[in-house]
C-alpha atoms as a PDB file:
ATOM      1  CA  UNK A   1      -3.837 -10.051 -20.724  1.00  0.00           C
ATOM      2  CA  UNK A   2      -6.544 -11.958 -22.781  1.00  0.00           C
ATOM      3  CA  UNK A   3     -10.033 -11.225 -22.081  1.00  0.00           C
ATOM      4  CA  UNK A   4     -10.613 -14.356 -21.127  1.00  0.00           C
ATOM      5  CA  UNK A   5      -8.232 -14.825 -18.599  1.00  0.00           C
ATOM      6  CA  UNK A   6      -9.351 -10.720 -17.809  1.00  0.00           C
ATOM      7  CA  UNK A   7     -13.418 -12.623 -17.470  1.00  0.00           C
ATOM      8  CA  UNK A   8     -11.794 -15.523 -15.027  1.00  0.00           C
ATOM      9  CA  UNK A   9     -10.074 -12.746 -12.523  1.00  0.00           C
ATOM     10  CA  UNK A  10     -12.681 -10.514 -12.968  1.00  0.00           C
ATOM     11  CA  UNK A  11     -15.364 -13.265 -11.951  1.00  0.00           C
ATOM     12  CA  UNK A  12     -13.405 -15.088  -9.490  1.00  0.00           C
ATOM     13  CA  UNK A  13     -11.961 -12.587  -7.432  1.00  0.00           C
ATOM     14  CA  UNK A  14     -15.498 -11.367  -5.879  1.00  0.00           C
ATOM     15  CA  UNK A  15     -15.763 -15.187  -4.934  1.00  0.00           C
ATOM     16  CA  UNK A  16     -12.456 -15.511  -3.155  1.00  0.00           C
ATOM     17  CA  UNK A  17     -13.359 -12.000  -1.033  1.00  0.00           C
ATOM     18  CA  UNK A  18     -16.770 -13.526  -0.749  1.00  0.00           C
ATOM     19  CA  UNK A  19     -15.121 -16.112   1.079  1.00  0.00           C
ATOM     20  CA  UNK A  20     -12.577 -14.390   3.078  1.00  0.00           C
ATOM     21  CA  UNK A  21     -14.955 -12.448   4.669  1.00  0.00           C
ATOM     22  CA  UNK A  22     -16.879 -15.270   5.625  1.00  0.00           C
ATOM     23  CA  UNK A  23     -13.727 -17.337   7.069  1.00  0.00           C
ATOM     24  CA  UNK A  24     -12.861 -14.450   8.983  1.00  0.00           C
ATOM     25  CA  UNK A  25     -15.815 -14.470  11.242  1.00  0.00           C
ATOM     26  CA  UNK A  26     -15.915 -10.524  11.564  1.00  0.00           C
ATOM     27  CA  UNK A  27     -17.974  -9.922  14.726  1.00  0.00           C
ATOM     28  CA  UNK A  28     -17.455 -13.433  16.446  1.00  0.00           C
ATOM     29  CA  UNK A  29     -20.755 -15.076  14.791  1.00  0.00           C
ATOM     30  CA  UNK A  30     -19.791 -18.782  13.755  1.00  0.00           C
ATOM     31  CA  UNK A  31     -22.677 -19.682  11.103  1.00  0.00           C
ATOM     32  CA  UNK A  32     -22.893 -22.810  10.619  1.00  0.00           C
ATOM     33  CA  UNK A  33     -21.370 -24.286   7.207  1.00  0.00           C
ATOM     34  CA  UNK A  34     -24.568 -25.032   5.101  1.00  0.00           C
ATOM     35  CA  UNK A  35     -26.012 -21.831   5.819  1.00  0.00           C
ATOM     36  CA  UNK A  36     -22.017 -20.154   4.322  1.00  0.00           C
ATOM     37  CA  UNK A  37     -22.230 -22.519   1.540  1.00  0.00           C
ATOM     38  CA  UNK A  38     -26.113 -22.083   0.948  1.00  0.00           C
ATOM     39  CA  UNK A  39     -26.625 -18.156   1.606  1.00  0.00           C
ATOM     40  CA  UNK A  40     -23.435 -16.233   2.575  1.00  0.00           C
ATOM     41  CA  UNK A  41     -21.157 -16.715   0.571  1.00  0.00           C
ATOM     42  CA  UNK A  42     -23.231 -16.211  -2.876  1.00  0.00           C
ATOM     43  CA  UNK A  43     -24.944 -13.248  -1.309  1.00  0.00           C
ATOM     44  CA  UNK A  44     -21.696 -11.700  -0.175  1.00  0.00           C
ATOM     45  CA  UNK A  45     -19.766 -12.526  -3.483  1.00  0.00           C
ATOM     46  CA  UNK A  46     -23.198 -10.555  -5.808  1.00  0.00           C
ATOM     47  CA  UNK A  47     -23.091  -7.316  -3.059  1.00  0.00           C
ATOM     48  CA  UNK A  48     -19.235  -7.024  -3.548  1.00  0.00           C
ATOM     49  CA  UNK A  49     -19.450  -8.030  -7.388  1.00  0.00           C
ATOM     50  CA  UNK A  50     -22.970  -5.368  -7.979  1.00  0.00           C
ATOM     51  CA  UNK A  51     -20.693  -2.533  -6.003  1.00  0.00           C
ATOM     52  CA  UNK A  52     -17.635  -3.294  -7.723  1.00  0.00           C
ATOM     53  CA  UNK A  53     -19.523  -2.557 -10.652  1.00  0.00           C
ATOM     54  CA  UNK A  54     -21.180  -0.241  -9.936  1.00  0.00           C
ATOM     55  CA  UNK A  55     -18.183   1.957  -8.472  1.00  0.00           C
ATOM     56  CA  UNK A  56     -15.895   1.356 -11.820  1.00  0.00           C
ATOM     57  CA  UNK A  57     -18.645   3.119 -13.814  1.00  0.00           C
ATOM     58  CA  UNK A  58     -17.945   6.236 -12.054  1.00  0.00           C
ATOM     59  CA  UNK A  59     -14.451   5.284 -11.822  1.00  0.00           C
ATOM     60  CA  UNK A  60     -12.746   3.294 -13.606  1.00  0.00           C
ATOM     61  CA  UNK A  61     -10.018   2.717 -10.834  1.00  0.00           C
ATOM     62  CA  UNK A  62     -12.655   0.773  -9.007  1.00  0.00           C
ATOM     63  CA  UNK A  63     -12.305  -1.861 -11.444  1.00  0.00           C
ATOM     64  CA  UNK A  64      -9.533  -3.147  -8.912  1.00  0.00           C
ATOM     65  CA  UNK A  65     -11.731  -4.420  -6.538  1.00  0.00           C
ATOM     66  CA  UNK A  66     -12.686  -6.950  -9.306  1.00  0.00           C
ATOM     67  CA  UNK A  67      -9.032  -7.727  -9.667  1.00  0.00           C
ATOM     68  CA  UNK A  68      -8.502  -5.986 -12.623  1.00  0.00           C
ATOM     69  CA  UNK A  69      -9.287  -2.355 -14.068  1.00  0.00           C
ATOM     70  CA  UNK A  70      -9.795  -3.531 -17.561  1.00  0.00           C
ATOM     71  CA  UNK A  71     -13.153  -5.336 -18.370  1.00  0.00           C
ATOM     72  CA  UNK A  72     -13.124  -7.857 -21.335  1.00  0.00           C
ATOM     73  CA  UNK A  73     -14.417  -6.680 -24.270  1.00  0.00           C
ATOM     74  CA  UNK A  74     -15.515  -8.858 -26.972  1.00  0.00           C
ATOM     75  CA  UNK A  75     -16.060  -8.701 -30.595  1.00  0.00           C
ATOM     76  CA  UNK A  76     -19.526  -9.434 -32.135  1.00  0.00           C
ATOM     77  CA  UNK A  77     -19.280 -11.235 -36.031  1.00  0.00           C
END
């Protein structure tokens, strides 16, 4: 897989969680829709993303909550 398509997965899957966890309604609270789009759903997606990452640098296994184990790397000129 190319690293960019690795940086798309990698970057959209905390979104997508983000936003399943926030559809599910876990504990019965409805919120109402601007305060999802406005608050929840960014804070939820940059908790899950900051763990994810933080997780795969002890191991790199973890990098499966961000879709894929593989980062992108990139070459500098």
């Amino acid at each position: 897989m190319n690293n960019l398509i690795t940086s798309w997965i990698r970057t959209l899957v905390p979104v997508a969680v983000a936003w399943l966890i926030v559809r599910l309604e876990p504990l019965g609270v409805a919120l109402d829709p601007t305060a999802i789009e406005g608050l929840a759903l960014p804070l939820i997606t940059a908790v899950w993303y900051t763990a994810a990452r933080a997780l795969e640098n002890l191991n790199p296994l973890f990098g499966w909550l961000l879709g894929s184990p593989k980062a992108p790397s990139y070459e500098t000129e």
